[in-house]
C-alpha atoms as a PDB file:
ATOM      1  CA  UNK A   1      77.333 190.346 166.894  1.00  0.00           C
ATOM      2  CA  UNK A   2      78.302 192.488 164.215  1.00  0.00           C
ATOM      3  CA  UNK A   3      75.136 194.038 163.218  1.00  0.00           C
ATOM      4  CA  UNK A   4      75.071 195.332 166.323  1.00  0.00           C
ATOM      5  CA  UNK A   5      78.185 196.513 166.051  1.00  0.00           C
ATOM      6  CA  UNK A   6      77.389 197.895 162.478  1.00  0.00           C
ATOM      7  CA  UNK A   7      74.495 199.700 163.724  1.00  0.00           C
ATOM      8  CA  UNK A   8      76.797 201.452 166.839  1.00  0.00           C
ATOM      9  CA  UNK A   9      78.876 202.466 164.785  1.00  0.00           C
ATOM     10  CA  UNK A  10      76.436 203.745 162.322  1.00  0.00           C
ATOM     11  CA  UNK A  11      74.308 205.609 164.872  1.00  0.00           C
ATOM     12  CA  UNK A  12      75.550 205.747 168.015  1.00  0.00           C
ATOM     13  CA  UNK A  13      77.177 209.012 169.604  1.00  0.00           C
ATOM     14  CA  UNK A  14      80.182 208.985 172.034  1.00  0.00           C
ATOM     15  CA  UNK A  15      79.558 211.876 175.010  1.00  0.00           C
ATOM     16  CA  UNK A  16      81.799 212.917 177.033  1.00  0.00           C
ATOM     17  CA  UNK A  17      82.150 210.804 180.748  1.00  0.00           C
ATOM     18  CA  UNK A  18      82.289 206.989 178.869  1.00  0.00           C
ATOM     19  CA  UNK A  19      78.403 207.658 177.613  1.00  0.00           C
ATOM     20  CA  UNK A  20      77.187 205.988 174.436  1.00  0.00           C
ATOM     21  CA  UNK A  21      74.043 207.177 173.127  1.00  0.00           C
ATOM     22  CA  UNK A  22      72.061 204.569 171.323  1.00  0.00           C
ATOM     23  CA  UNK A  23      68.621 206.229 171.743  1.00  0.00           C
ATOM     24  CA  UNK A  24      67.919 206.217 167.818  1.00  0.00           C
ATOM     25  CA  UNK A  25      67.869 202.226 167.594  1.00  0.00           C
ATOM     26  CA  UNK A  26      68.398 200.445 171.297  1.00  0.00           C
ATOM     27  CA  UNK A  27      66.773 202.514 174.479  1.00  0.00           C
ATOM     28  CA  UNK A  28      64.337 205.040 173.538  1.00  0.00           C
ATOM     29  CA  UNK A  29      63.302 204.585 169.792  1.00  0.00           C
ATOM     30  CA  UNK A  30      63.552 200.961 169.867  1.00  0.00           C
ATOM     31  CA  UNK A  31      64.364 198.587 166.387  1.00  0.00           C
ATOM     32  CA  UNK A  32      62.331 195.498 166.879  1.00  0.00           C
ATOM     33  CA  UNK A  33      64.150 193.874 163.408  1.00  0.00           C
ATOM     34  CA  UNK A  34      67.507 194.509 165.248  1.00  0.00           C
ATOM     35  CA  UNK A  35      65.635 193.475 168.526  1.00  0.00           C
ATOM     36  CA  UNK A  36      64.467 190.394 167.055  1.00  0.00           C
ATOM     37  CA  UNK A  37      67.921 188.989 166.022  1.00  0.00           C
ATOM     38  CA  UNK A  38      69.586 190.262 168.731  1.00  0.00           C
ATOM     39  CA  UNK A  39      67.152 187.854 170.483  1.00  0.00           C
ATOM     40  CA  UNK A  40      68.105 184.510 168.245  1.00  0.00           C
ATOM     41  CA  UNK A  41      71.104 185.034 168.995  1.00  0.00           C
ATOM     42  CA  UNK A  42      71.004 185.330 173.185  1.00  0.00           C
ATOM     43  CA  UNK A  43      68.907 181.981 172.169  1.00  0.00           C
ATOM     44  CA  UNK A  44      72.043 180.392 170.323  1.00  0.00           C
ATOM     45  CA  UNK A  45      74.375 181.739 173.352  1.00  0.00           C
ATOM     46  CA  UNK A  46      72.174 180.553 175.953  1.00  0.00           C
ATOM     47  CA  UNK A  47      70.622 176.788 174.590  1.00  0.00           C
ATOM     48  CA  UNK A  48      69.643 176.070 177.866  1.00  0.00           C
ATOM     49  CA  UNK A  49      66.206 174.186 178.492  1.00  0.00           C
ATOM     50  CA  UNK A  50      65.696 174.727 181.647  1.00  0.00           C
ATOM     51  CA  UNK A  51      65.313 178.705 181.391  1.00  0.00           C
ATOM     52  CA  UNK A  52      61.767 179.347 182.548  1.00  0.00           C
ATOM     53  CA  UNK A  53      62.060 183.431 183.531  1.00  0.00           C
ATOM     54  CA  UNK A  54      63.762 186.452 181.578  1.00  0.00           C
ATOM     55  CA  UNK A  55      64.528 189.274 184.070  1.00  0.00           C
ATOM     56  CA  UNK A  56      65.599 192.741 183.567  1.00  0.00           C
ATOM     57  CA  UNK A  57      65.142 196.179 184.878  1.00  0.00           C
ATOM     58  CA  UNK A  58      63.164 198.762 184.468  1.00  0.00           C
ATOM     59  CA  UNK A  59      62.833 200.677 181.467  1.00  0.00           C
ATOM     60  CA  UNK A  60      65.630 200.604 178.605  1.00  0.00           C
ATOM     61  CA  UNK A  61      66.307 196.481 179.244  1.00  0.00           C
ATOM     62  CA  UNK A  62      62.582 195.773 179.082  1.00  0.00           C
ATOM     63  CA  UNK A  63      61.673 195.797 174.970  1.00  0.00           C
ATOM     64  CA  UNK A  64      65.105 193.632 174.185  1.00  0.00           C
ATOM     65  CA  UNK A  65      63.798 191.130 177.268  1.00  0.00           C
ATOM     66  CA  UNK A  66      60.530 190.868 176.185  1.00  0.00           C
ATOM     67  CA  UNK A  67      61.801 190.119 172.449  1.00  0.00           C
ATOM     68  CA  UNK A  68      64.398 187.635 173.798  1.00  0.00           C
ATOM     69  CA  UNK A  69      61.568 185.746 175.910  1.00  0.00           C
ATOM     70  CA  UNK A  70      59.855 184.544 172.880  1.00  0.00           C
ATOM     71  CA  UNK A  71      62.846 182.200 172.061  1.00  0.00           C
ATOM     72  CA  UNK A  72      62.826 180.847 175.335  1.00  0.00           C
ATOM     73  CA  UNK A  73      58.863 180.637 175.367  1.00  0.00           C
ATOM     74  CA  UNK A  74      59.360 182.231 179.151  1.00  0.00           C
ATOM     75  CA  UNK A  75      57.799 185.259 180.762  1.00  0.00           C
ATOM     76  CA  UNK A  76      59.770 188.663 181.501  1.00  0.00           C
ATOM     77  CA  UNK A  77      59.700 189.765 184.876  1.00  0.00           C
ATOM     78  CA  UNK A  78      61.600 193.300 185.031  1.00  0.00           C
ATOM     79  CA  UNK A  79      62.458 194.912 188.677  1.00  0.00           C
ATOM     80  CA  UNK A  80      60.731 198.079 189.224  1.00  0.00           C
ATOM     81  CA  UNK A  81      63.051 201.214 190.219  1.00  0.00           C
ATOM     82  CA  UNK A  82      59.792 202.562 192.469  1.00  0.00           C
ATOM     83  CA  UNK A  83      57.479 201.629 194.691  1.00  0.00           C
ATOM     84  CA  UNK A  84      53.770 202.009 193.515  1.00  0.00           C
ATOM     85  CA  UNK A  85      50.396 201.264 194.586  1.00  0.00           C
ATOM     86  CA  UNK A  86      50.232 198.005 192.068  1.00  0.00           C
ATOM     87  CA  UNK A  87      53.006 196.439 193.905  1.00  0.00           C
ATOM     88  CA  UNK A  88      51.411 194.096 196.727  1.00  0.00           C
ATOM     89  CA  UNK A  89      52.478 191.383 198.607  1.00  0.00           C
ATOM     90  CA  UNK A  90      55.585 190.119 199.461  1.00  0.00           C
ATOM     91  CA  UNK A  91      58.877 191.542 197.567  1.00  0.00           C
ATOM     92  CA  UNK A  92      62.315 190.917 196.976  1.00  0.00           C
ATOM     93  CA  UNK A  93      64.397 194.170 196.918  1.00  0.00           C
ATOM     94  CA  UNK A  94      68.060 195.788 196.890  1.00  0.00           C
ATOM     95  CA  UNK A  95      69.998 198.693 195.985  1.00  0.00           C
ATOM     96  CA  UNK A  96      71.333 199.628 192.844  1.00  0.00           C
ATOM     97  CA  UNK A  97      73.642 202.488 192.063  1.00  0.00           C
ATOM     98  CA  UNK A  98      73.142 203.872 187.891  1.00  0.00           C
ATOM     99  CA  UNK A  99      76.142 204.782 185.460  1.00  0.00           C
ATOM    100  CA  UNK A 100      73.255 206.971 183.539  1.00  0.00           C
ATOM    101  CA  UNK A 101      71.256 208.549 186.210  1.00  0.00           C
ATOM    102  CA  UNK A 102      74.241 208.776 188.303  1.00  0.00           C
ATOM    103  CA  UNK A 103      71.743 207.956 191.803  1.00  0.00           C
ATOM    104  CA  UNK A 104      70.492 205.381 193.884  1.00  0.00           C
ATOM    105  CA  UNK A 105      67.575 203.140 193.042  1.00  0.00           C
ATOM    106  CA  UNK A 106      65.493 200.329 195.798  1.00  0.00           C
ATOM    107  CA  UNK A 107      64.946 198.295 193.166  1.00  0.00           C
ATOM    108  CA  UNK A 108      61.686 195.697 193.717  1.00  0.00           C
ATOM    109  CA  UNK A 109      60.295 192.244 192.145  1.00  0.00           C
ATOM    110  CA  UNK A 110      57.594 190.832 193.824  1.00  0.00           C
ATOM    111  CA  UNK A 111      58.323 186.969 195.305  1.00  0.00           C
ATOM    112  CA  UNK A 112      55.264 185.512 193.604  1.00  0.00           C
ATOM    113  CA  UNK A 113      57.071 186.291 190.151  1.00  0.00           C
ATOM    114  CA  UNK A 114      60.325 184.889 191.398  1.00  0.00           C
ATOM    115  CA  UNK A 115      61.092 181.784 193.393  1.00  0.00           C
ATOM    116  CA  UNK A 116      63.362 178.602 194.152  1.00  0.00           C
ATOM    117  CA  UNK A 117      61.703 176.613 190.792  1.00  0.00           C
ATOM    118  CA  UNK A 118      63.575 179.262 188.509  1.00  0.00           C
ATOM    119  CA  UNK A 119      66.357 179.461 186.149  1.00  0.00           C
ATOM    120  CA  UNK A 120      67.004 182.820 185.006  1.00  0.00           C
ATOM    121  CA  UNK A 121      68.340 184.137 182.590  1.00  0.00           C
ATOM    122  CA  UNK A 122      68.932 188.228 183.143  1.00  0.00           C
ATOM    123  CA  UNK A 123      68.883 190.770 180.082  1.00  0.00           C
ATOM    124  CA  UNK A 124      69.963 194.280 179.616  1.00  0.00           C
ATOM    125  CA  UNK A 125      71.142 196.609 177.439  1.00  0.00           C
ATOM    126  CA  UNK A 126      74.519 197.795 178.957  1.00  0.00           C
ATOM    127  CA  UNK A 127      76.945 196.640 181.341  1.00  0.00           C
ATOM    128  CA  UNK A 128      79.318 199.378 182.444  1.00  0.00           C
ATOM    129  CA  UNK A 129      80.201 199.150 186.270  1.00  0.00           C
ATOM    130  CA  UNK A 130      77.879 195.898 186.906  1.00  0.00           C
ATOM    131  CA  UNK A 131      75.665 197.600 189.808  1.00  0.00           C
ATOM    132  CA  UNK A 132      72.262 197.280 187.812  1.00  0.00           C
ATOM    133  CA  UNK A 133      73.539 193.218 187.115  1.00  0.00           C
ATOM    134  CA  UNK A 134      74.793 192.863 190.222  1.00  0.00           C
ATOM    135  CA  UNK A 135      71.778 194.093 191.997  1.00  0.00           C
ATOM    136  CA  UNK A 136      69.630 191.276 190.059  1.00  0.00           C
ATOM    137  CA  UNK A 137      71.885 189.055 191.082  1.00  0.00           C
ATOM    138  CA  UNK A 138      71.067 189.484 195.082  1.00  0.00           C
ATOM    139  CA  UNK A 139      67.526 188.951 193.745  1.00  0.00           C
ATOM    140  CA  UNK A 140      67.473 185.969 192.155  1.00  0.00           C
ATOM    141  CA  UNK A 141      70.047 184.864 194.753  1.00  0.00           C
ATOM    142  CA  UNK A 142      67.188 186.336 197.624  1.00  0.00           C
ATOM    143  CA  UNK A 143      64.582 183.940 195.929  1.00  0.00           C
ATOM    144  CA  UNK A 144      66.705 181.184 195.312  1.00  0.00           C
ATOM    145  CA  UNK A 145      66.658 180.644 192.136  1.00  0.00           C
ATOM    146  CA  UNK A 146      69.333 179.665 189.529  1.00  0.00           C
ATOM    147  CA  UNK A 147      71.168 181.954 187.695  1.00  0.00           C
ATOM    148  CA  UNK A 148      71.369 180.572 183.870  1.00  0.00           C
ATOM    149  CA  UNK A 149      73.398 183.929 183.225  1.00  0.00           C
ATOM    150  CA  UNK A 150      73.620 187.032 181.993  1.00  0.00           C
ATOM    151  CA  UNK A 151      72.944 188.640 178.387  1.00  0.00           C
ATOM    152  CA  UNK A 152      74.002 191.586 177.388  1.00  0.00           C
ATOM    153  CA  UNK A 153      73.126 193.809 174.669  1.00  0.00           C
ATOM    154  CA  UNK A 154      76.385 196.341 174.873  1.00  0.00           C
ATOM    155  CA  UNK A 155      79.278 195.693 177.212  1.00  0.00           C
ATOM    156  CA  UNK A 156      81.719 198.828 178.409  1.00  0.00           C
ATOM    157  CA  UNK A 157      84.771 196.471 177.974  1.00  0.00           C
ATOM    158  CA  UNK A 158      87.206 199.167 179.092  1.00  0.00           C
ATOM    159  CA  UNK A 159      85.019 199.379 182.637  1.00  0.00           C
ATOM    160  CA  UNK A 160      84.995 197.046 185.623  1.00  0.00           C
ATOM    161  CA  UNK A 161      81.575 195.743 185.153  1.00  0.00           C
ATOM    162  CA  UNK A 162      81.961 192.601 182.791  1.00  0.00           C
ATOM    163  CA  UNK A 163      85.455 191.611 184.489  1.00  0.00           C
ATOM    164  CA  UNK A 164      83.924 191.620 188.012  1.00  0.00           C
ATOM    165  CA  UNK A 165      81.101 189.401 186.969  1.00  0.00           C
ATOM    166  CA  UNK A 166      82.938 187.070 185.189  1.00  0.00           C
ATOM    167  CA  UNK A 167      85.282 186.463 188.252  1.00  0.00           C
ATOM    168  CA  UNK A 168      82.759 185.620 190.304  1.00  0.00           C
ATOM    169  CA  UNK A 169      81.600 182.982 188.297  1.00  0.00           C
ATOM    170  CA  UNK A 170      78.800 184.225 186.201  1.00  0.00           C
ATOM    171  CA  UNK A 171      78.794 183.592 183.006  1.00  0.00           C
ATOM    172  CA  UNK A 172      77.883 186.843 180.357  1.00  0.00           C
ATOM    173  CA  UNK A 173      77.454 186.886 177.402  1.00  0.00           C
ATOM    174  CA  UNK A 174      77.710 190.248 175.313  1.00  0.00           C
ATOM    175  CA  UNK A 175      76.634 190.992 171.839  1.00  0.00           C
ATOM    176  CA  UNK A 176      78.519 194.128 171.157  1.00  0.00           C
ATOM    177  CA  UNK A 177      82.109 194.552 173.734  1.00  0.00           C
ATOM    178  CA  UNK A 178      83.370 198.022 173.178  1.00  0.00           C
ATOM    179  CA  UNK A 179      86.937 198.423 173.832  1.00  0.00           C
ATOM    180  CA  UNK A 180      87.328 202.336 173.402  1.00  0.00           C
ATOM    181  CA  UNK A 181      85.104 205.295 172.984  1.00  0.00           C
ATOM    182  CA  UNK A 182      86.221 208.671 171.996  1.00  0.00           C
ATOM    183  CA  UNK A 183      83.886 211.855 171.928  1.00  0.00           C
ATOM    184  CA  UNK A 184      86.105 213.935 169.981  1.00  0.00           C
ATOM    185  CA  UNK A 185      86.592 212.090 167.752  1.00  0.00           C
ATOM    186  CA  UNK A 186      83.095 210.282 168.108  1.00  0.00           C
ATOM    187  CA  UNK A 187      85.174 206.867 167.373  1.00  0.00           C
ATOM    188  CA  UNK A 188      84.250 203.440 168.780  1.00  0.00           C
ATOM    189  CA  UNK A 189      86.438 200.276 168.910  1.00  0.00           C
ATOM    190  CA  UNK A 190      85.166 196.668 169.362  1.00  0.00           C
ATOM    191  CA  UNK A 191      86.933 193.883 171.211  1.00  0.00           C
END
């Protein structure tokens, strides 16, 4: 999508250890405009009828899901990273290891907001190693549901995340692919 791929390169920062800050548009102040057509076109990549639930993870994935949803006319269910006093009843959960936070996270969606009757369709906004994916995965898989795929806002090309997924069948779809990220330089390349 190349105004994504406008905007990174406009405003995004390459850190050293493969990190690409996009906190001024994507996961902290978010751009709904950007947001919005990022959303049409997840819709155009994923024309599917018979998604009925967006899912995503807690926090940075959960404004570009709930955008998304609206072209899908289907509700956003995001997996909490904690345990809390709100969450009752019966739950679906799993381990996921983050690229960011660099720990481990039980990660939780309660089973009456998941079941066999869905087709999901799971959005974030990165995909480095595939552990946060990969943990929704065993979720939906845990309630039996179907997995429509996966949509992506930016993809680490040059990491193992994307190519793991895709061998195992599932089918993701990425806006923005970066192929190489330099922080001296502070230059990004797109596939």
């Amino acid at each position: 999508m190349q105004l994504l791929e406008e905007r990174i390169r406009r405003d995004g920062i390459v850190k050293p250890g493969n990190v690409l800050k996009v906190d001024s548009f994507l996961n902290h102040q978010m751009d709904v405009e950007l947001f919005q057509e990022m959303g049409k076109e997840f819709r155009k990549l994923f024309p599917s009828e018979k998604i009925n639930k967006i899912l995503t993870i807690e926090a940075s994935g959960i404004g570009i899901a709930c955008i998304t949803a609206q072209f899908f006319n289907a509700p956003v269910v995001f997996a909490k990273k904690s345990q809390s006093i709100n969450l009752d009843g019966e739950q679906y959960t799993t381990k996921i290891e983050s690229f960011t936070h660099k720990r481990v996270y039980d990660v939780i969606v309660a089973k009456k907001f998941l079941g066999k009757d869905d087709h999901v369709l799971i959005i974030d906004d990165f995909l480095a190693n595939g552990c946060a994916v990969a943990g929704l995965i065993d979720l939906v898989s845990s309630a039996g549901a179907v997995i429509e795929g996966v949509g992506i806002a930016i993809e680490k090309g040059f990491q193992e995340g994307g190519k793991l997924l895709r061998r195992k069948g599932i089918r993701v779809e990425s806006l923005a692919i970066v192929e190489s990220m330099d922080a001296e330089t502070g230059e990004i390349t797109f596939r």
